[in-house]
Protein backbone atom coordinates (compact mmCIF):
# COMPACT_ATOMS: atom_id res chain seq x y z
CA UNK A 1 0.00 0.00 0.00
CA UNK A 2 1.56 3.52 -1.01
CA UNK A 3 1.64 5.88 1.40
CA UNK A 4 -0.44 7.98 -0.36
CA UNK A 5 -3.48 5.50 0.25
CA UNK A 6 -2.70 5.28 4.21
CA UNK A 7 -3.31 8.71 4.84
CA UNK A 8 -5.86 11.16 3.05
CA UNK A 9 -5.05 14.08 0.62
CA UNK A 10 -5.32 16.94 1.92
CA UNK A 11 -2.76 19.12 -0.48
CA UNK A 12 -4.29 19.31 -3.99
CA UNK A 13 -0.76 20.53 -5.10
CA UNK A 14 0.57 17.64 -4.35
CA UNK A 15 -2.37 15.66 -6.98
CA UNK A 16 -1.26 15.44 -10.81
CA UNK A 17 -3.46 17.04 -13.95
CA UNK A 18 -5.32 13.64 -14.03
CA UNK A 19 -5.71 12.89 -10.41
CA UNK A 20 -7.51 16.48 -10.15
CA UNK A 21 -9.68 15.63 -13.02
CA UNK A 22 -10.65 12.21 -10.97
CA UNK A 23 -11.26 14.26 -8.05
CA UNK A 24 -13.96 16.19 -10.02
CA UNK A 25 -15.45 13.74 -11.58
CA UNK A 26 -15.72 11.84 -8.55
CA UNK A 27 -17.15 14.36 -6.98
CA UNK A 28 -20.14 14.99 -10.02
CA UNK A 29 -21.40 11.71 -9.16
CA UNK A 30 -22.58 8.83 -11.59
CA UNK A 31 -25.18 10.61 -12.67
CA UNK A 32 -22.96 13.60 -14.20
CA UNK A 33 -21.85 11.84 -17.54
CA UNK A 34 -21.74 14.67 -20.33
CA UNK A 35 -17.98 15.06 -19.05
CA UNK A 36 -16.92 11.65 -19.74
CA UNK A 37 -18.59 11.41 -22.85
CA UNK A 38 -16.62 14.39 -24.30
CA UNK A 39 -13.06 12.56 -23.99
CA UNK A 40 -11.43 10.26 -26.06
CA UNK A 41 -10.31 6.80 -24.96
CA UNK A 42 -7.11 7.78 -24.09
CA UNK A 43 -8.03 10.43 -21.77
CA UNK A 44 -10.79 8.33 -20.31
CA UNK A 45 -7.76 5.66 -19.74
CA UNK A 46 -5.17 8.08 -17.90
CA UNK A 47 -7.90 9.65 -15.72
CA UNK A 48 -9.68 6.14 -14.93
CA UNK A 49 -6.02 5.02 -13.87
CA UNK A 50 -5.84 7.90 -11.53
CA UNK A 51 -9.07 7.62 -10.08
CA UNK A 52 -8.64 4.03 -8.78
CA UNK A 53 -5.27 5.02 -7.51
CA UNK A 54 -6.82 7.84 -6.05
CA UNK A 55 -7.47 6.95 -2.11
CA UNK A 56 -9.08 9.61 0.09
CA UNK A 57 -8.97 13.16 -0.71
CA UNK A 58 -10.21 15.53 2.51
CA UNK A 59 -13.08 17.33 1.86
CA UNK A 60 -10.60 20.82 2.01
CA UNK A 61 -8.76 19.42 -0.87
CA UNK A 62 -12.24 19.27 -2.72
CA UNK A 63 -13.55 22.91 -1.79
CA UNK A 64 -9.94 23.74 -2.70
CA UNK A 65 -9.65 22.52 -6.39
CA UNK A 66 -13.78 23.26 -6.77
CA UNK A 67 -14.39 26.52 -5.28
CA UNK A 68 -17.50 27.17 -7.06
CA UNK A 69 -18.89 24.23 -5.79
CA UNK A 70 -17.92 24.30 -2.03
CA UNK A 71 -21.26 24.55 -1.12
CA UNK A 72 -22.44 21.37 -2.94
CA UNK A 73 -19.05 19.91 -1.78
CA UNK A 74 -19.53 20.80 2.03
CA UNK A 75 -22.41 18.17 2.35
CA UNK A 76 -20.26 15.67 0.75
CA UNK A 77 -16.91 15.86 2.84
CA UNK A 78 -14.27 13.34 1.60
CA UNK A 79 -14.38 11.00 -0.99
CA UNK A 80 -13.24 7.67 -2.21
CA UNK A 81 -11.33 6.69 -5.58
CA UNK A 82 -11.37 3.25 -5.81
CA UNK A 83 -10.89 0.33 -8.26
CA UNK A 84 -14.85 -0.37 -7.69
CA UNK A 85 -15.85 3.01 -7.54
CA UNK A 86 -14.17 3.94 -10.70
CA UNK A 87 -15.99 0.62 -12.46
CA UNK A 88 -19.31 1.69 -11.18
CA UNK A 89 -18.88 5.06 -12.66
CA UNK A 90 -17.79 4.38 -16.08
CA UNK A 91 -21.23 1.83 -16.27
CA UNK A 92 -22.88 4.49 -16.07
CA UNK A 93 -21.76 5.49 -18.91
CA UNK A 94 -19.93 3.11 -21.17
CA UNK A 95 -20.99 -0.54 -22.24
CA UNK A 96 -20.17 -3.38 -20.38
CA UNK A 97 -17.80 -4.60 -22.28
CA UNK A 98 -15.77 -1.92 -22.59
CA UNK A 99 -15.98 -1.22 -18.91
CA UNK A 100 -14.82 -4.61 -18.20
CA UNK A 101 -11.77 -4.15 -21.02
CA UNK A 102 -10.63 -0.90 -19.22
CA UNK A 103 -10.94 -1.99 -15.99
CA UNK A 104 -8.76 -5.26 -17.13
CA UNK A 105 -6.35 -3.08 -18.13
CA UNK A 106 -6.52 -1.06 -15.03
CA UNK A 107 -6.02 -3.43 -13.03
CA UNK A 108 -3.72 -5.54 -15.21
CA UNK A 109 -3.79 -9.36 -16.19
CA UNK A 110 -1.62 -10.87 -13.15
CA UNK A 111 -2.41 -8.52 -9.77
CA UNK A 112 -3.10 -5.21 -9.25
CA UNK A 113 0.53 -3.82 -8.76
CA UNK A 114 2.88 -2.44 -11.74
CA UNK A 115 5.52 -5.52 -10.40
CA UNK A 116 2.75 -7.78 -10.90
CA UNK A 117 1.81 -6.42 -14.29
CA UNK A 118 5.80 -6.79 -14.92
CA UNK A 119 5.98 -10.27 -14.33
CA UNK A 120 4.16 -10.91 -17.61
CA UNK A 121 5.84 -9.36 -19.71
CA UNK A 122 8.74 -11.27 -21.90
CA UNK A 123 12.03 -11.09 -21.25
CA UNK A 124 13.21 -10.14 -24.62
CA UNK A 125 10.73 -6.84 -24.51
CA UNK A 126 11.41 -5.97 -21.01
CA UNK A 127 14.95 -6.28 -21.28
CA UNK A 128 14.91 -4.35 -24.96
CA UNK A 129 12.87 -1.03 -22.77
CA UNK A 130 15.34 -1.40 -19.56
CA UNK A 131 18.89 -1.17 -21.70
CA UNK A 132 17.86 2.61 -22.42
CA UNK A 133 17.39 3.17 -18.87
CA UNK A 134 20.37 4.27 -15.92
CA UNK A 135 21.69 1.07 -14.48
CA UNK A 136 20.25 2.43 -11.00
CA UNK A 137 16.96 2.11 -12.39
CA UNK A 138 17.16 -1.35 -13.67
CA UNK A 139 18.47 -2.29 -10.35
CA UNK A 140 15.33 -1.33 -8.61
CA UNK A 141 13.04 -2.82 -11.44
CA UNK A 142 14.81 -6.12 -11.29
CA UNK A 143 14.89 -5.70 -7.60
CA UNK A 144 10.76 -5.84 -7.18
CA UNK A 145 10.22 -8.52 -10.33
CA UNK A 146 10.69 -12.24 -9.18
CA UNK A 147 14.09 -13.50 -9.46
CA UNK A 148 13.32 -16.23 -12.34
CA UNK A 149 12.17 -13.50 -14.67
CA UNK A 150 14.61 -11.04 -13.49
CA UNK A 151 17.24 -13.79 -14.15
CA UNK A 152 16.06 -14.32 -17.94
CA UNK A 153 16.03 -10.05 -18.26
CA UNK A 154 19.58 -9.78 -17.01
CA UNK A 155 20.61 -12.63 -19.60
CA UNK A 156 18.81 -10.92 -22.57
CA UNK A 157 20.66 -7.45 -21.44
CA UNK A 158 24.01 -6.17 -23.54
CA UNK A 159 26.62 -7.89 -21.21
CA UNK A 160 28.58 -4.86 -20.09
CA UNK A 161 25.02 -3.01 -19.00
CA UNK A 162 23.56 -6.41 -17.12
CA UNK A 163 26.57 -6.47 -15.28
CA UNK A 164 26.45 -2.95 -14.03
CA UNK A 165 22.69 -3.25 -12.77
CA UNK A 166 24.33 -6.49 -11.04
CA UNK A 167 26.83 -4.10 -9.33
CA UNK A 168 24.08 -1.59 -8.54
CA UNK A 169 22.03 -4.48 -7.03
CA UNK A 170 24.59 -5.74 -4.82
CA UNK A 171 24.81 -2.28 -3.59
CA UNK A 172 21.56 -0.91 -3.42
CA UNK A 173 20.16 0.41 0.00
CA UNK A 174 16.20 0.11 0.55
CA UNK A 175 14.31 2.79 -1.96
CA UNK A 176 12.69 5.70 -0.78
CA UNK A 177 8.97 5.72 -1.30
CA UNK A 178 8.90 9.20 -3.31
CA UNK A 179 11.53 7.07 -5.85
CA UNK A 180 9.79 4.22 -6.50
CA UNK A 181 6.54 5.79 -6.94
CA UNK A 182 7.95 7.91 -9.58
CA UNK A 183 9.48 4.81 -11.35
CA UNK A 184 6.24 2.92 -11.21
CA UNK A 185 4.75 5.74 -12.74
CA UNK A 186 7.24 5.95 -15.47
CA UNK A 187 6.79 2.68 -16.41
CA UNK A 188 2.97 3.12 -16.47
CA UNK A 189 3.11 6.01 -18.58
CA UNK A 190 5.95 4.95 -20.98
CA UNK A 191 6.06 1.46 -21.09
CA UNK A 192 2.98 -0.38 -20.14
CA UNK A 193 0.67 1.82 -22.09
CA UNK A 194 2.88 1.58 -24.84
CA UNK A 195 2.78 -2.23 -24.86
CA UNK A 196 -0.83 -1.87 -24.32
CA UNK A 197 -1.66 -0.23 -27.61
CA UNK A 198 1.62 -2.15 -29.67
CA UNK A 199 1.29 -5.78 -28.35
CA UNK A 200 -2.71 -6.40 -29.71
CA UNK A 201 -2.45 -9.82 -31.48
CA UNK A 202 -4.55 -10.72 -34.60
CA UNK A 203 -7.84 -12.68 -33.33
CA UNK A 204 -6.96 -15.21 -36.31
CA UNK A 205 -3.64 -16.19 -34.76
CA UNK A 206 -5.35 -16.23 -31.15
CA UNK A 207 -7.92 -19.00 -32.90
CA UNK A 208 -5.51 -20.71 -34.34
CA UNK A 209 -3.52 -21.51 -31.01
CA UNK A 210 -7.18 -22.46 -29.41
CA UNK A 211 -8.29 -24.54 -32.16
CA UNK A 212 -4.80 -26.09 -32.32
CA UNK A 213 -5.86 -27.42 -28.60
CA UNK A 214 -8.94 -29.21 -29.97
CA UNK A 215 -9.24 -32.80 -30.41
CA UNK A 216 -9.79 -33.83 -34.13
CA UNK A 217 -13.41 -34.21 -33.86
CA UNK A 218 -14.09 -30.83 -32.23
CA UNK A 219 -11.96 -29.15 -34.41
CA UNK A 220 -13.40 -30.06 -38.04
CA UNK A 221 -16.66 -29.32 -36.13
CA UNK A 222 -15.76 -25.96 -35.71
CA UNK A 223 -13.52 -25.43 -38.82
CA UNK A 224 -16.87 -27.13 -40.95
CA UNK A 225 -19.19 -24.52 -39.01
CA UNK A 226 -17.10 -21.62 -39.27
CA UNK A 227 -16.67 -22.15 -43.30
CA UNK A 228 -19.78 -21.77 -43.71
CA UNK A 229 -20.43 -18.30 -42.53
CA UNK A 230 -17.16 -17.00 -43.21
CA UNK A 231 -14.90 -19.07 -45.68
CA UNK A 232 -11.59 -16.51 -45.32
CA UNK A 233 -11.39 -16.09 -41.53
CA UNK A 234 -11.74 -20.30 -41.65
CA UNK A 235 -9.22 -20.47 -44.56
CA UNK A 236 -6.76 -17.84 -42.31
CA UNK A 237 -7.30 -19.59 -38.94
CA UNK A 238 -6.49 -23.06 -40.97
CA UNK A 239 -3.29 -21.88 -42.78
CA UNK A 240 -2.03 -20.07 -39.37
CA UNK A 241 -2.90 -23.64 -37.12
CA UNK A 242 0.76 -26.00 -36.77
CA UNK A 243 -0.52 -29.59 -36.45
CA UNK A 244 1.39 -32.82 -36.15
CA UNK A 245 1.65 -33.50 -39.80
CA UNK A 246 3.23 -30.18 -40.40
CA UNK A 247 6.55 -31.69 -38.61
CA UNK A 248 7.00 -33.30 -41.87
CA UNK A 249 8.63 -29.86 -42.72
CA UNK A 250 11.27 -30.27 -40.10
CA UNK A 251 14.82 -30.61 -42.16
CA UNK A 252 16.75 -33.56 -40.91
CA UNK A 253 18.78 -31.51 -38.23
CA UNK A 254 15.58 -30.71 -36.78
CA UNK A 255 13.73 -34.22 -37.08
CA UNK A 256 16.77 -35.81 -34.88
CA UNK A 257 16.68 -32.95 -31.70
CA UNK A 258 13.09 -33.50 -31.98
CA UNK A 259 13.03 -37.27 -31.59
CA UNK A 260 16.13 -36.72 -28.81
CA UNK A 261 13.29 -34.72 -26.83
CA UNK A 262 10.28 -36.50 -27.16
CA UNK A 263 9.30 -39.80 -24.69
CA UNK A 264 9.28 -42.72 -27.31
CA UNK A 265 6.07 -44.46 -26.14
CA UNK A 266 3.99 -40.85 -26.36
CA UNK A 267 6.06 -40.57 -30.26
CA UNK A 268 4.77 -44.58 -30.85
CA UNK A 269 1.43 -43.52 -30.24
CA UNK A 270 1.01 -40.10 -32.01
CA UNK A 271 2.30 -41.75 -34.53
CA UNK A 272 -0.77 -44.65 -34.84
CA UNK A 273 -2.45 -41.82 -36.25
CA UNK A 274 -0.30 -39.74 -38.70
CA UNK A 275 0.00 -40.31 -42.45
CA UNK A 276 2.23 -42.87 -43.66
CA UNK A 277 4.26 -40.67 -45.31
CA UNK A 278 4.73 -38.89 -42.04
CA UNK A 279 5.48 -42.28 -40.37
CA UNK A 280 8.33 -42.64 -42.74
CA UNK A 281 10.00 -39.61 -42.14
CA UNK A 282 10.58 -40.47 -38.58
CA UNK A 283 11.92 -43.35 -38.71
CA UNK A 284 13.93 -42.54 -41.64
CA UNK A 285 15.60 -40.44 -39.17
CA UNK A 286 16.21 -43.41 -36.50
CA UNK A 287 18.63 -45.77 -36.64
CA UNK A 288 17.63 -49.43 -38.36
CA UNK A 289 16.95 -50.80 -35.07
CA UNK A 290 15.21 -48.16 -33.09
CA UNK A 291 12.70 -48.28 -35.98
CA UNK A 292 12.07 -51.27 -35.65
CA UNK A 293 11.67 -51.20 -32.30
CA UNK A 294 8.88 -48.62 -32.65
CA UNK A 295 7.10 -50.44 -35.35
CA UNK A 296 7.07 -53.49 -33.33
CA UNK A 297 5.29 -51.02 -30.08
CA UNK A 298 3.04 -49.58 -32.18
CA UNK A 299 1.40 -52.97 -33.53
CA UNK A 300 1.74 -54.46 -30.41
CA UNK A 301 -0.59 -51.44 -29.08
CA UNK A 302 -3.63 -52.51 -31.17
CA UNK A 303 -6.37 -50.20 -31.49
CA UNK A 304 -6.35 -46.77 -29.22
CA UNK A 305 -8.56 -44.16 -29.11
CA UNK A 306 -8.64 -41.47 -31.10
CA UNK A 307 -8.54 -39.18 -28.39
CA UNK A 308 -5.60 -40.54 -27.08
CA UNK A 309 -3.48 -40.21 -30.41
CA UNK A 310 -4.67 -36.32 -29.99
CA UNK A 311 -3.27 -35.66 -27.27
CA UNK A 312 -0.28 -37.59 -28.15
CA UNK A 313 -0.08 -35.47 -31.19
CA UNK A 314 -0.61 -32.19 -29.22
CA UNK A 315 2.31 -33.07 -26.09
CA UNK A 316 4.25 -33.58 -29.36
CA UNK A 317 3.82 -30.11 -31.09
CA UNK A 318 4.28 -28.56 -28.02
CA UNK A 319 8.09 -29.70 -27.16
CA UNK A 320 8.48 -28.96 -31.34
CA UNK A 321 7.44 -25.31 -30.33
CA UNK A 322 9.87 -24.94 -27.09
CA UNK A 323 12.20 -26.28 -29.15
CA UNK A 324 11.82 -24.21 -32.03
CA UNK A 325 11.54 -21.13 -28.93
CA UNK A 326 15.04 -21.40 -27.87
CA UNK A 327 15.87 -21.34 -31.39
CA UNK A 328 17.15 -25.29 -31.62
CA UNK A 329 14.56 -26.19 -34.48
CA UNK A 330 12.66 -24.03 -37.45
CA UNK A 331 9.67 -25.05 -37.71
CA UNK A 332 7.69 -24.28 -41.26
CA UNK A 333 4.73 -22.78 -40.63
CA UNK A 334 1.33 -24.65 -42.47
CA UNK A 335 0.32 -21.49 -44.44
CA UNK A 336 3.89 -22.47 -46.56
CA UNK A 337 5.13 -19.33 -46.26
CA UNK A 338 7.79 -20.41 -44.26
CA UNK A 339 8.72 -23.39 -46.36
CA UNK A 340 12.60 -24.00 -46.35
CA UNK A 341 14.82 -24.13 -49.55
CA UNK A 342 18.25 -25.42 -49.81
């Protein structure tokens, strides 16, 4: 808790541009919309921050920033911004669901504090907005963030800089309040809003990763359904999906740190229900007797179900993306874009 929300306002000098507009809006009430509805999204964003921020502000502070209403104000006394207070008002106003996506955002996907917000964002993206910051300020950053992720952000640093926000660390003293505040607020302003408005992914790719997680059967259900009321969103979702058979695209490098990674007997039985010229590829890429090893386990299996070859398939794909994540494998994407030549 900031020390801001222990102890009421009473010092509207102290209050930013957008806290004072919170102040007054909170103070209009829910019923006192024409304000809202004249700013833009942006505007409504940085004041509805603010506001939930806000805390107590004394009833002096009010009559103080809204003179010509101290009358209307005196009956009042002190008010509340709060997380809830701030959703109830912009209902009032806005629809639901972009109350709900503001608030979200507000509030942010993993807590309600900027450290928490931090903790999801990558590495490689965190690490690219902290190299153009002093090393004194990284220190703190990677001082609040849990020491996994700030491991993987020191590691995706320019050596000489990472090591010189590890020298900071080792000597940093606790942070005064007034500092930190002023850093979360940087990176509220500069980089999570940024993100915010740069890092909105294309609904087709988002599909494709869900339907991806389908079995078979529920996903030529939905594919079949959703071709016939829109054929190109179907034909995009299809062409962005990776599947099982699409590891037929691996090159041979890739095929053998694949089959290095993967637990044979889940491999024996994703394969029961791939193509035979998919079947062939992977054990082209054994040795004789391995392959014949498998071939034996997979007849000896007799049928399975079809939903167990799914998931087979799908524990399968996955390791083929971490793998292809830390850059060991490429992995062609189905659309053929991404087809390799040699």
């Amino acid at each position: 808790m900031t020390a801001r929300a222990k102890k009421a306002i009473v010092d509207p000098s102290r209050l930013s541009g957008p806290e004072k507009a919170a102040v007054v809006l909170l103070a209009l009430g829910e019923e006192q919309t024409v304000l809202w509805e004249a700013l833009d999204d942006e505007e409504i964003k940085e004041i509805s921050q603010a506001m939930a921020g806000l805390g107590t502000v004394s009833a002096a502070a009010v009559e103080e920033l809204l003179v010509e209403f101290v009358s209307g104000m005196s009956a009042t006394g002190a008010i509340m911004g709060s997380y809830e207070q701030t959703q109830r008002l912009l209902a009032a106003f806005l629809p639901q669901d972009k109350v709900d996506s503001l608030m979200e955002e507000i509030r942010g996907p993993a807590g309600r504090t900027m450290w928490d917000k931090l903790g999801n964002v990558n590495e490689a993206v965190l690490a690219n907005y902290l190299k153009n910051e002093y090393p004194q300020t990284v220190a703190v950053v990677l001082s609040k963030i849990k020491s996994d992720h700030a491991a993987r952000v020191l590691a995706a640093l320019p050596e000489e800089f990472a090591l010189e926000c590890v020298a900071r660390m080792l000597r940093m003293e606790p942070v005064q309040r007034d500092i930190l505040d002023k850093i979360e607020q940087t990176l509220r302003t500069e980089f999570m809003s940024n993100l915010a408005r740069t890092s909105k992914r294309d609904s087709h790719e988002l599909m494709a990763e869900i339907f991806n997680n389908f079995d078979r059967q529920t996903e030529s259900r939905f594919i079949g359904a959703l071709e016939e009321r829109n054929r190109e969103s179907a034909e995009r979702i299809r062409a962005l999906m990776f599947v099982f058979e699409d590891l037929g695209k691996l090159d041979p490098g890739g095929m053998q740190t694949l089959l290095r990674a993967v637990d044979k007997d889940q491999l024996a039985l994703a394969l029961k229900g791939a193509s035979d010229a998919l079947r062939e590829l992977f054990f082209s890429n054994m040795s004789e007797r391995a392959a014949k090893i498998m071939r034996e386990d997979m007849e000896t299996m007799g049928p399975v179900r079809l939903r167990d070859v799914d998931q087979a398939q799908m524990a399968v794909v996955q390791i083929a993306k971490d793998l292809a994540a830390k850059g060991e494998i490429v992995l062609a994407g189905a659309g053929g874009d991404d087809e390799l030549i040699y």
